[in-house]
Protein backbone atom coordinates (compact mmCIF):
# COMPACT_ATOMS: atom_id res chain seq x y z
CA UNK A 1 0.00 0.00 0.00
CA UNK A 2 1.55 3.45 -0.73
CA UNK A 3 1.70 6.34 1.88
CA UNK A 4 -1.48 7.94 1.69
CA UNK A 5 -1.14 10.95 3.61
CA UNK A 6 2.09 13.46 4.76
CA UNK A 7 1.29 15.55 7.41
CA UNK A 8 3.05 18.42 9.36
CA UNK A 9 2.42 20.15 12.67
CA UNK A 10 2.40 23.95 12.84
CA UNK A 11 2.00 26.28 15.47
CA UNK A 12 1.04 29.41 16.37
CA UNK A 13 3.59 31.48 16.12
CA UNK A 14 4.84 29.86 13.52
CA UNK A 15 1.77 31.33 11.16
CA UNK A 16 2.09 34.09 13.12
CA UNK A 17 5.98 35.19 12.31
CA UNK A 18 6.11 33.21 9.22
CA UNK A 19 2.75 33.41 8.04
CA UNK A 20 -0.07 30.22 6.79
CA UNK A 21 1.19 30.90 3.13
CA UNK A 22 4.84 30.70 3.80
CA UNK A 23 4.84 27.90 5.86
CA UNK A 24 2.29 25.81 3.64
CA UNK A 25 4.60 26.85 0.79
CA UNK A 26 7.06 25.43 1.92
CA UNK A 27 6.12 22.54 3.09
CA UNK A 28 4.27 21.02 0.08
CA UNK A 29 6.64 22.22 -2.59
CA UNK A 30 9.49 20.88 -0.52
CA UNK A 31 8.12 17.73 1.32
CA UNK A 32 5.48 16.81 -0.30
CA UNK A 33 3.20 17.51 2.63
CA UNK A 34 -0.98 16.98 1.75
CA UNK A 35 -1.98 17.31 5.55
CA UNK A 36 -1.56 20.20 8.32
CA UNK A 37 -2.53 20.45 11.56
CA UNK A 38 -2.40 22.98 14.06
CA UNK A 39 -1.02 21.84 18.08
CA UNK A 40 -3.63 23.78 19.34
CA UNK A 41 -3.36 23.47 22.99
CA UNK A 42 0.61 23.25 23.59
CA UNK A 43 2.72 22.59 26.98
CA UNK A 44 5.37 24.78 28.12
CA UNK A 45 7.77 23.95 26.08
CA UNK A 46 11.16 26.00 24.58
CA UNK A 47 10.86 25.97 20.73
CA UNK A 48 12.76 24.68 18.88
CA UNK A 49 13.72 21.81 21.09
CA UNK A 50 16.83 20.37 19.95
CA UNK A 51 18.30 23.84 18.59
CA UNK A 52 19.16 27.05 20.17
CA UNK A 53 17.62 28.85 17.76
CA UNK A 54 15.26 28.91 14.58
CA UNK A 55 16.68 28.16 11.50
CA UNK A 56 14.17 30.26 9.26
CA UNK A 57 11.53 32.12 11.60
CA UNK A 58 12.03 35.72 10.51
CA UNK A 59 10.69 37.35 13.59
CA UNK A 60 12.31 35.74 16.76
CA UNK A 61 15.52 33.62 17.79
CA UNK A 62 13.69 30.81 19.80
CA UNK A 63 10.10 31.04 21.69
CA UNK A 64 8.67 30.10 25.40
CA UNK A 65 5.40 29.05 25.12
CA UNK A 66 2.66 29.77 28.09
CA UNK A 67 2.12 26.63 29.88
CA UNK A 68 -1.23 24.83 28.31
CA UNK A 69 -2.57 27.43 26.03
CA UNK A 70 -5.65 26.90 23.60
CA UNK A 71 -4.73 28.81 20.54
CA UNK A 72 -8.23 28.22 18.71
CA UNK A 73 -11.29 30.29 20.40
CA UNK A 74 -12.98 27.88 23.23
CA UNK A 75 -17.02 28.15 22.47
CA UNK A 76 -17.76 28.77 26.31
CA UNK A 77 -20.81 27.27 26.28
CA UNK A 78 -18.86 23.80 26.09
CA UNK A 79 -17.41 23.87 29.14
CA UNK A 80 -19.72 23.50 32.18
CA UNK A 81 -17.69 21.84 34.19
CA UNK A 82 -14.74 23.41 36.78
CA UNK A 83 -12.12 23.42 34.42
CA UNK A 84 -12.07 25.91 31.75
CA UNK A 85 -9.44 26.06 28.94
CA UNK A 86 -6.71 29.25 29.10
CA UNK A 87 -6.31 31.43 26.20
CA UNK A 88 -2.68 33.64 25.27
CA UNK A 89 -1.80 36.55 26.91
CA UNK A 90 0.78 37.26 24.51
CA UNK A 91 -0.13 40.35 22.16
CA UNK A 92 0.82 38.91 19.20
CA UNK A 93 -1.62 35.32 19.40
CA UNK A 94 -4.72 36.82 21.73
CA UNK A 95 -7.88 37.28 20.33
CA UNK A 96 -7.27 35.49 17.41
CA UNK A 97 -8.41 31.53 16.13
CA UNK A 98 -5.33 29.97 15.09
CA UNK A 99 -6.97 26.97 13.96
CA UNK A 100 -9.47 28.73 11.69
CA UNK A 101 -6.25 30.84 10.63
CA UNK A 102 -4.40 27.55 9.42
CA UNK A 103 -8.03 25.89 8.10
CA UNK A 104 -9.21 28.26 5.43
CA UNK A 105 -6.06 28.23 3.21
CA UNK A 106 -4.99 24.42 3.86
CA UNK A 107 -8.53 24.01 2.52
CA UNK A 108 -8.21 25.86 -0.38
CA UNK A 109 -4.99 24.29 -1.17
CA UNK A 110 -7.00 20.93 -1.29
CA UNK A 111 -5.07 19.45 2.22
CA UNK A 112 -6.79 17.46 4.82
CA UNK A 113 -6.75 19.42 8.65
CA UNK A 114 -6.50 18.57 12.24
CA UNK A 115 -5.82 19.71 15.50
CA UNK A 116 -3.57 18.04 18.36
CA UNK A 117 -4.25 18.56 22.41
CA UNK A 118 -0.71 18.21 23.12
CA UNK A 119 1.15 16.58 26.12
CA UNK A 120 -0.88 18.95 29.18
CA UNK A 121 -3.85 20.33 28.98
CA UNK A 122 -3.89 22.67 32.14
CA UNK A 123 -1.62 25.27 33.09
CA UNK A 124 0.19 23.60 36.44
CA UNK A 125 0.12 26.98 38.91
CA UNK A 126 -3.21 27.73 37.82
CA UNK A 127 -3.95 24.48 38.43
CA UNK A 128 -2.28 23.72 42.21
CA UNK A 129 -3.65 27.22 43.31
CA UNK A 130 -6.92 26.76 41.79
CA UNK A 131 -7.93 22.79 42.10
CA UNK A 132 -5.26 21.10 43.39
CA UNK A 133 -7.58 17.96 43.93
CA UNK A 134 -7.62 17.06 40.47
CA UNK A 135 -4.10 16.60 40.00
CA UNK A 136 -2.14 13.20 40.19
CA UNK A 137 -0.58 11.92 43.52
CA UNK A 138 2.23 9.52 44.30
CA UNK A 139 1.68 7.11 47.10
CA UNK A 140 3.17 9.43 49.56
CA UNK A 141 0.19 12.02 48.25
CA UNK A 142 2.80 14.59 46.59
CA UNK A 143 1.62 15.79 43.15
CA UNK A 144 3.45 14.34 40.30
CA UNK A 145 5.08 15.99 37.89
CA UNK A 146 5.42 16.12 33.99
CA UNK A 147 7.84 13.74 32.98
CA UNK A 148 8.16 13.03 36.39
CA UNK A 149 9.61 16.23 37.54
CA UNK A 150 8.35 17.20 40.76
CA UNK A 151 11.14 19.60 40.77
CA UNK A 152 9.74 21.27 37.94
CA UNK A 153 6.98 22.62 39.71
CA UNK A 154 4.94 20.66 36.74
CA UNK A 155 1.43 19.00 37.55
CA UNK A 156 -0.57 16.48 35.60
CA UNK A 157 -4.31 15.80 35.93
CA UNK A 158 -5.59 12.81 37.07
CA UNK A 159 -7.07 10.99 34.31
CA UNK A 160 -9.31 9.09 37.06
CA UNK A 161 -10.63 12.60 38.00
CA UNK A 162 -14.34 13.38 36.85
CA UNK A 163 -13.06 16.68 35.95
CA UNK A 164 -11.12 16.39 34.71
CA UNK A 165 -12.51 13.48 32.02
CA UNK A 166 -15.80 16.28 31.88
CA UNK A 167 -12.96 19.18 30.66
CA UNK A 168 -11.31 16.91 28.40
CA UNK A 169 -14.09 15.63 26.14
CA UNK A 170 -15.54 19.14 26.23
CA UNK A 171 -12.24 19.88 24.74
CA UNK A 172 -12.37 17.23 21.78
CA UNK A 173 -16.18 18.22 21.40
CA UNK A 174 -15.58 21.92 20.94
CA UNK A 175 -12.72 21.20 18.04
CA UNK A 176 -14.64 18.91 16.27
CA UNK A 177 -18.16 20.06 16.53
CA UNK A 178 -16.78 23.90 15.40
CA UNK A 179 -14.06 23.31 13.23
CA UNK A 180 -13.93 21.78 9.77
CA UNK A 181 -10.87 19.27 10.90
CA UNK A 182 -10.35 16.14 9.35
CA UNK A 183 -8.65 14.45 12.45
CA UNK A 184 -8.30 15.18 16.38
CA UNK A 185 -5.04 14.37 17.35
CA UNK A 186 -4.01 13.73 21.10
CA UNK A 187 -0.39 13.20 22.56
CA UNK A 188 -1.97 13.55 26.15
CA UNK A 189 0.61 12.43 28.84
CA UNK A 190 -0.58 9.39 30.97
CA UNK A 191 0.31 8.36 34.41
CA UNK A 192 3.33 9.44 35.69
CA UNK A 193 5.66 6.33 35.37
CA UNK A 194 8.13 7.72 38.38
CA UNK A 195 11.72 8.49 38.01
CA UNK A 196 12.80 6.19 34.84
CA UNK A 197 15.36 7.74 33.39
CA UNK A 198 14.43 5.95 30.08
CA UNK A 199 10.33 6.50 28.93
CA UNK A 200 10.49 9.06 26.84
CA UNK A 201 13.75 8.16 25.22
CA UNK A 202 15.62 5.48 23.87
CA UNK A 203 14.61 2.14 22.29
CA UNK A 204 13.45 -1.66 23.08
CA UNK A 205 12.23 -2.82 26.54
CA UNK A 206 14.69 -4.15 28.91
CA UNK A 207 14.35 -7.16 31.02
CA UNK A 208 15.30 -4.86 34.71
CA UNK A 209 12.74 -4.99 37.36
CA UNK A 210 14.19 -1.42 37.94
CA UNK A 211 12.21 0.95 35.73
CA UNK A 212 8.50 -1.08 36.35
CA UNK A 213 9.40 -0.45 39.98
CA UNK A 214 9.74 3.25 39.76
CA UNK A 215 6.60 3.60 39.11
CA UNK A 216 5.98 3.32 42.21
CA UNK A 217 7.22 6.33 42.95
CA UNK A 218 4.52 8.08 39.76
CA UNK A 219 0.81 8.68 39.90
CA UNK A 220 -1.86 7.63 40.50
CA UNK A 221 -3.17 7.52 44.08
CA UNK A 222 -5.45 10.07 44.63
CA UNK A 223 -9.09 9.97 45.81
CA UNK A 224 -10.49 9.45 42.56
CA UNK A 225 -8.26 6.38 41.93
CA UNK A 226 -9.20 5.22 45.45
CA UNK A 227 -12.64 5.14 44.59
CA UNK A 228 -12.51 3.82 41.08
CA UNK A 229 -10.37 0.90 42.24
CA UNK A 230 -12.48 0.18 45.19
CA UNK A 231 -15.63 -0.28 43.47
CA UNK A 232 -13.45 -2.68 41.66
CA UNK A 233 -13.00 -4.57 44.09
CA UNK A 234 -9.34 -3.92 44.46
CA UNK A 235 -7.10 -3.49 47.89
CA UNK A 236 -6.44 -0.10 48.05
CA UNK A 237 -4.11 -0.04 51.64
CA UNK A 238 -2.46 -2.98 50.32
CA UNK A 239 -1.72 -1.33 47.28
CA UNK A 240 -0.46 1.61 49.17
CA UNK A 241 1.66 -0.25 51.66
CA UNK A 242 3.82 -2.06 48.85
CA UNK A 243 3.75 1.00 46.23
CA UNK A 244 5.55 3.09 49.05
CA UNK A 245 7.76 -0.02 50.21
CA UNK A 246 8.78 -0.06 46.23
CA UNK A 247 8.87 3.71 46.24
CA UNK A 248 11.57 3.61 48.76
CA UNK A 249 13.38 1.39 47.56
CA UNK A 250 13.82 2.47 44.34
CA UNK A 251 14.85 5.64 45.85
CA UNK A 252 16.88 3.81 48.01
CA UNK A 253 15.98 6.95 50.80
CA UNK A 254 15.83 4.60 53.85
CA UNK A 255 18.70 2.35 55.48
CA UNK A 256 16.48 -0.68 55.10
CA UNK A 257 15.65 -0.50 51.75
CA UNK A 258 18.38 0.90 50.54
CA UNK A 259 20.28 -2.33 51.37
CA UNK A 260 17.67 -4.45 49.74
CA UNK A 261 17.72 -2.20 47.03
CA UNK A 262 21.83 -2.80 46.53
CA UNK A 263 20.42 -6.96 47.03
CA UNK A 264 18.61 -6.43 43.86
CA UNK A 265 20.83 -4.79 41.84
CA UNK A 266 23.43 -7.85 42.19
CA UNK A 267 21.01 -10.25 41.79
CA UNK A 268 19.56 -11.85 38.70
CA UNK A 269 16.10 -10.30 39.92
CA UNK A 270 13.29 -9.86 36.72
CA UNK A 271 10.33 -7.77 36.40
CA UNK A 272 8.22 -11.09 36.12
CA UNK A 273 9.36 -11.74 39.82
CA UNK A 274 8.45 -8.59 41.09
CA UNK A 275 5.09 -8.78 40.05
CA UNK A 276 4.59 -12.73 41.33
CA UNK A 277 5.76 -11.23 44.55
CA UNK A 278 3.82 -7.78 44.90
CA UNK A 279 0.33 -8.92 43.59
CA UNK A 280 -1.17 -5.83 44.89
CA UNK A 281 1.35 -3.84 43.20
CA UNK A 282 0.19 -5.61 40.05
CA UNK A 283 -3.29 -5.11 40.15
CA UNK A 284 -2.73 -1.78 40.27
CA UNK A 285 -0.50 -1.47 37.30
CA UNK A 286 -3.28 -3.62 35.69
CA UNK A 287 -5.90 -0.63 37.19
CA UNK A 288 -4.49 2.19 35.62
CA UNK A 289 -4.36 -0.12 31.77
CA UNK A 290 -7.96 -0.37 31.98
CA UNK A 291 -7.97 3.47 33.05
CA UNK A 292 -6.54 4.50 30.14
CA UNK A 293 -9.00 2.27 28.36
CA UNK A 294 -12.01 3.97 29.83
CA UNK A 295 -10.13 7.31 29.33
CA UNK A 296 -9.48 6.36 25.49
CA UNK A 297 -13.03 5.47 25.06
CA UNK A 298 -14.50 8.49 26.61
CA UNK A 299 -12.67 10.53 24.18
CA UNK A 300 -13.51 8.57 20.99
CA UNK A 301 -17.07 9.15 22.12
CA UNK A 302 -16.60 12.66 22.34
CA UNK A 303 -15.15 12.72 18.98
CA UNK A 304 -17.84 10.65 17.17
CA UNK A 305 -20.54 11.73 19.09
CA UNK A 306 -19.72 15.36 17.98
CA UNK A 307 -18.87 14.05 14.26
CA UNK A 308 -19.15 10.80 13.41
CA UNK A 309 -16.55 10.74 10.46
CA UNK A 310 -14.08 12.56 12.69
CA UNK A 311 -10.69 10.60 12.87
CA UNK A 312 -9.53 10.30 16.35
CA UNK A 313 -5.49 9.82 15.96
CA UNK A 314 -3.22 8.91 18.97
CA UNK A 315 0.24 10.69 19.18
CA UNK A 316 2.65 7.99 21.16
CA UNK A 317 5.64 9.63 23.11
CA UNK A 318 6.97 6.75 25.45
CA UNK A 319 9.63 4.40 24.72
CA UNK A 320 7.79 2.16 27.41
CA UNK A 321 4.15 3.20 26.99
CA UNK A 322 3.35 0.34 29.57
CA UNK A 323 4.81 2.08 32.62
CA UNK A 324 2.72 5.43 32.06
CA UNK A 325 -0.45 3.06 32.18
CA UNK A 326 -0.70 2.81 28.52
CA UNK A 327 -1.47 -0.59 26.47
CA UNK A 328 -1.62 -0.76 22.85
CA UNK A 329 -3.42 -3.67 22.26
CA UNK A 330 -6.43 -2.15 24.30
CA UNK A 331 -6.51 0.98 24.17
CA UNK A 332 -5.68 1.19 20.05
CA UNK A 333 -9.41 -0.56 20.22
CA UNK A 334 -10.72 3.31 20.76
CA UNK A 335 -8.65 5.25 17.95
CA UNK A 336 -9.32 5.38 14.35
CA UNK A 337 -5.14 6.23 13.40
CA UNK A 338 -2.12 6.65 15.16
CA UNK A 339 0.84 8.44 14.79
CA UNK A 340 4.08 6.73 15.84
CA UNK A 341 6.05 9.97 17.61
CA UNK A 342 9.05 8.45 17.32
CA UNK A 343 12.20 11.00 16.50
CA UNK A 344 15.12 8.78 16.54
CA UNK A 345 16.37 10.34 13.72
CA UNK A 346 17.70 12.91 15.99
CA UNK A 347 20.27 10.16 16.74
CA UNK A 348 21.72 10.58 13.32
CA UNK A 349 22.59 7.05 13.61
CA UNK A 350 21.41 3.76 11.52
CA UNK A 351 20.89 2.22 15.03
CA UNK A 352 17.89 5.30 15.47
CA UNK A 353 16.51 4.06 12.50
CA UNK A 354 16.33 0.82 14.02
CA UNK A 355 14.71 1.27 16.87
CA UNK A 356 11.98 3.75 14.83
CA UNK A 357 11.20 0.27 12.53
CA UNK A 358 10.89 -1.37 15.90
CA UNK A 359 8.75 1.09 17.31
CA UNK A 360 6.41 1.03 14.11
CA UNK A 361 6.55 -2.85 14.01
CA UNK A 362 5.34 -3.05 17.48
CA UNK A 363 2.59 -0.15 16.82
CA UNK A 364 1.55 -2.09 13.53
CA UNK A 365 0.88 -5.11 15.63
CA UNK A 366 -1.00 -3.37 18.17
CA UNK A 367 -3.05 -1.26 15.67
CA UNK A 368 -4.03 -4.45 12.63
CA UNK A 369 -4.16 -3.45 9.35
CA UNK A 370 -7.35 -1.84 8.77
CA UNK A 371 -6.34 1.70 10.87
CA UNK A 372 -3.82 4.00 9.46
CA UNK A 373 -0.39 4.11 10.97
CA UNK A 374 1.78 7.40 10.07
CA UNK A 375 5.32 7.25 10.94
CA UNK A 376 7.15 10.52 12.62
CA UNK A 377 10.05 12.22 11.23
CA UNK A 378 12.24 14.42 13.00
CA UNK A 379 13.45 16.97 10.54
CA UNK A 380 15.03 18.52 12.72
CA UNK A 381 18.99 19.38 12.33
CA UNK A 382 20.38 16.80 14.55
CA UNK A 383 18.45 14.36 11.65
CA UNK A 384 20.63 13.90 8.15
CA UNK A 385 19.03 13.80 4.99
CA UNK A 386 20.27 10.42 4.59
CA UNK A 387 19.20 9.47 8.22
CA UNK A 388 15.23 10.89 7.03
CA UNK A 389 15.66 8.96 3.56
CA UNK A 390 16.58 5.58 5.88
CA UNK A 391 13.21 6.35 8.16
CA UNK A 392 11.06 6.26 5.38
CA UNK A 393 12.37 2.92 4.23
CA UNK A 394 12.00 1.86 7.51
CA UNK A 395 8.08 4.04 7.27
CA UNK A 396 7.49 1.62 3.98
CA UNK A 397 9.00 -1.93 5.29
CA UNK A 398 6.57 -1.05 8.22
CA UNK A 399 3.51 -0.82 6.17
CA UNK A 400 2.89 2.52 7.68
CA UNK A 401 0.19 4.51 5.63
CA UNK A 402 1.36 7.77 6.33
CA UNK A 403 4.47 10.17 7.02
CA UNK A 404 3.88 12.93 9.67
CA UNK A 405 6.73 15.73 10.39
CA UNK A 406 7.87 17.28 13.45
CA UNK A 407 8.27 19.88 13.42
CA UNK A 408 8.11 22.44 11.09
CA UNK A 409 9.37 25.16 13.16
CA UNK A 410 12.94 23.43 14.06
CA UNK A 411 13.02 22.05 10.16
CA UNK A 412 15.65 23.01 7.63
CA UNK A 413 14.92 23.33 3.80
CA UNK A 414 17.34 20.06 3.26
CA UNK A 415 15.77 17.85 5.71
CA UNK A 416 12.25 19.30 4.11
CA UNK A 417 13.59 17.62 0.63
CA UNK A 418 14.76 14.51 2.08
CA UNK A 419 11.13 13.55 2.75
CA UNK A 420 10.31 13.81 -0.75
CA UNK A 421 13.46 12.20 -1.57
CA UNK A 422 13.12 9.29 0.50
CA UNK A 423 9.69 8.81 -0.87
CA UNK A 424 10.93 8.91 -4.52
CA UNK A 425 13.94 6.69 -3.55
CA UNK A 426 11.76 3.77 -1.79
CA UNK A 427 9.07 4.08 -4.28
CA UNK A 428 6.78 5.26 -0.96
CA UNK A 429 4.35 6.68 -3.49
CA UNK A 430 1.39 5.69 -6.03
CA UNK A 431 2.87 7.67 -8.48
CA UNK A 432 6.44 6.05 -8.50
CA UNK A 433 4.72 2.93 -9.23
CA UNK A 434 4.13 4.00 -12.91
CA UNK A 435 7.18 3.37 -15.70
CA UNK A 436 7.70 6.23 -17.41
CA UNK A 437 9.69 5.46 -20.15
């Protein structure tokens, strides 16, 4: 099957420096891009990521974004609930739709639209000063942080919380029901899977009972868990008293534990021990799978309900999806695409193409073969052209129906053309099926 669809992510300010035109220009003469879609509620994040600075943004050097701003215009009679969606401050995106902005001329240029609720939806102090309840709790009851950063001063909702599940399908219902989008895209972080150094990074599982132990040391625990997972029937103070004995040993914070913490790390010890021995500990893990389930459902029927031919695409981010709560195999029952978010290519290595090809094998399995599956590309500096031409091979072996760029904003012109090399050089399209004499 050829690649169907090419997308590309824009952002506010980059149609706001660069302008819609420019940037669409640019992206279809040079990548051969047939799909754009706006991240329309972004976390605070400095852009570009991997570079210091832009490489073609006329205006500015870099950009901060505001933590978890919606840069369409919220309908406010959506939201009934507690939790209302923040707007910019800055002078140069306030008061105007950015979505509608990037719609009209991607529609008149004949390209299919969408919109992505990126990695947090609420603004953290807004959201410890204002309703700290909703927020997600280690087994100690501290809030948990994005990407487990505490430190940070981050917060993420719990997904448990009726809240917050009432704020985020008003969210989904208010994009699709009032804008002419093709596909709602979400890249929502999950649980917090503790202090793993390696879930948002890096390649194939290991076999170390270390990083499913941290999270132990992640979210959830709150009240809202409490009750879900007690009207499952579940233990909930035995679930507490050997999350916090695993907490502390992983942290190895205590004289006790810290010694049996130094055991384990000598020892042949797996992760299929640990969870024979700490059943408790395990049911909870297999709580907050069917969590996401329920959450991934809730959304889809937000989606449909408010369109029915709306495509609801998932945006992966974790190298171990599993420890943030997250299972393919169940949850991919609820989405109609996904997009692989896999930027390995920032490696600049044949061994980051290899663990992209694994990452889209194991998404391919997870999805079937009647759902679209788009592949990420990082065309981003770090990324060489022959590096992007060797992930779209690996896009194609994968029977991946789609290419989808991030981002635009960190991309050069000769990573741009690499996409629509690669896809020329490994025949990727319909078109380069054809002889032409």
């Amino acid at each position: 099957m050829p690649l169907t669809e090419v997308a590309a992510s824009l952002y506010a300010w980059d149609l706001a420096d660069e302008t819609v035109e420019r940037c669409l220009d640019n992206l279809q003469a040079l990548a051969g891009v047939n799909s754009a879609y706006l991240v329309g509620l972004m976390h605070k994040e400095k852009r570009p990521l991997h570079a210091r600075f832009y490489p073609h943004n006329p205006v500015r050097k870099y950009y901060t974004p505001e933590d978890s701003r919606a840069y369409w215009t919220p309908d406010p009679a959506g939201y009934r609930g507690r939790i209302k969606p923040l707007t910019s401050d800055r002078d140069f995106l306030r008061g105007t739709d950015w979505l509608d902005t990037l719609i009209q001329p991607a529609r008149e240029r004949g390209l299919k639209t969408g919109c992505e609720i990126s990695h947090t939806v609420i603004d953290a102090d807004v959201a410890r000063r204002e309703y700290p309840d909703v927020l997600q709790r280690d087994a100690f009851g501290n809030v948990v942080g994005t990407f487990e950063a505490i430190e940070a001063q981050r917060a993420l909702p719990c997904l448990n919380n009726p809240d917050v599940q009432e704020y985020l399908a008003a969210l989904v219902t208010d994009l699709v029901g009032n804008h002419d989008i093709d596909f709602i895209q979400s890249c929502l972080v999950m649980f917090g899977s503790g202090y793993s150094r390696s879930n948002t990074v890096g390649g194939a599982a290991t076999a170390s009972w270390s990083d499913l132990m941290a999270t132990a040391t992640g979210g959830c625990f709150c009240d809202a868990c409490r009750h879900k997972a007690t009207a499952a029937g579940l233990d909930w103070e035995a679930i507490l008293r050997e999350a916090r004995h695993l907490a502390i040993v992983h942290s190895g914070r205590d004289l006790e534990e810290a010694h049996e913490a130094q055991l384990l790390r000598e020892s042949n010890y797996s992760e299929a021990e640990l969870l024979l021995e700490y059943e408790a500990f395990a049911s909870w893990l297999s709580f907050r799978r069917h969590s996401i389930d329920d959450l991934f459902a809730l959304v889809s029927t937000a989606a449909h309900d408010a369109r029915p031919d709306i495509d609801f695409r998932y945006n992966t981010y974790m190298a171990r999806p599993e420890l943030a709560g997250l299972s393919f195999s169940s949850a991919f029952e609820h989405v109609d695409s996904v997009r692989e978010s896999d930027y390995s290519d920032q490696l600049g290595t044949d061994e980051g193409v290899a663990i992209k090809r694994a990452k889209l094998m194991r998404a391919r399995r997870a999805l079937g073969y009647d759902k679209p599956l788009l592949a990420a590309l990082g065309v981003r500096p770090n990324a060489t052209p022959e590096i992007l031409r060797a992930s779209v091979k690996a896009a194609v072996d994968s029977g991946c129906d789609g290419l989808s760029l991030g981002h635009y904003d960190g991309a050069t012109m000769e990573r741009l053309r690499a996409v629509r090399d690669g896809m020329v050089e490994w025949e990727a399209l319909e078109s380069e099926w054809i002889h032409r004499p």
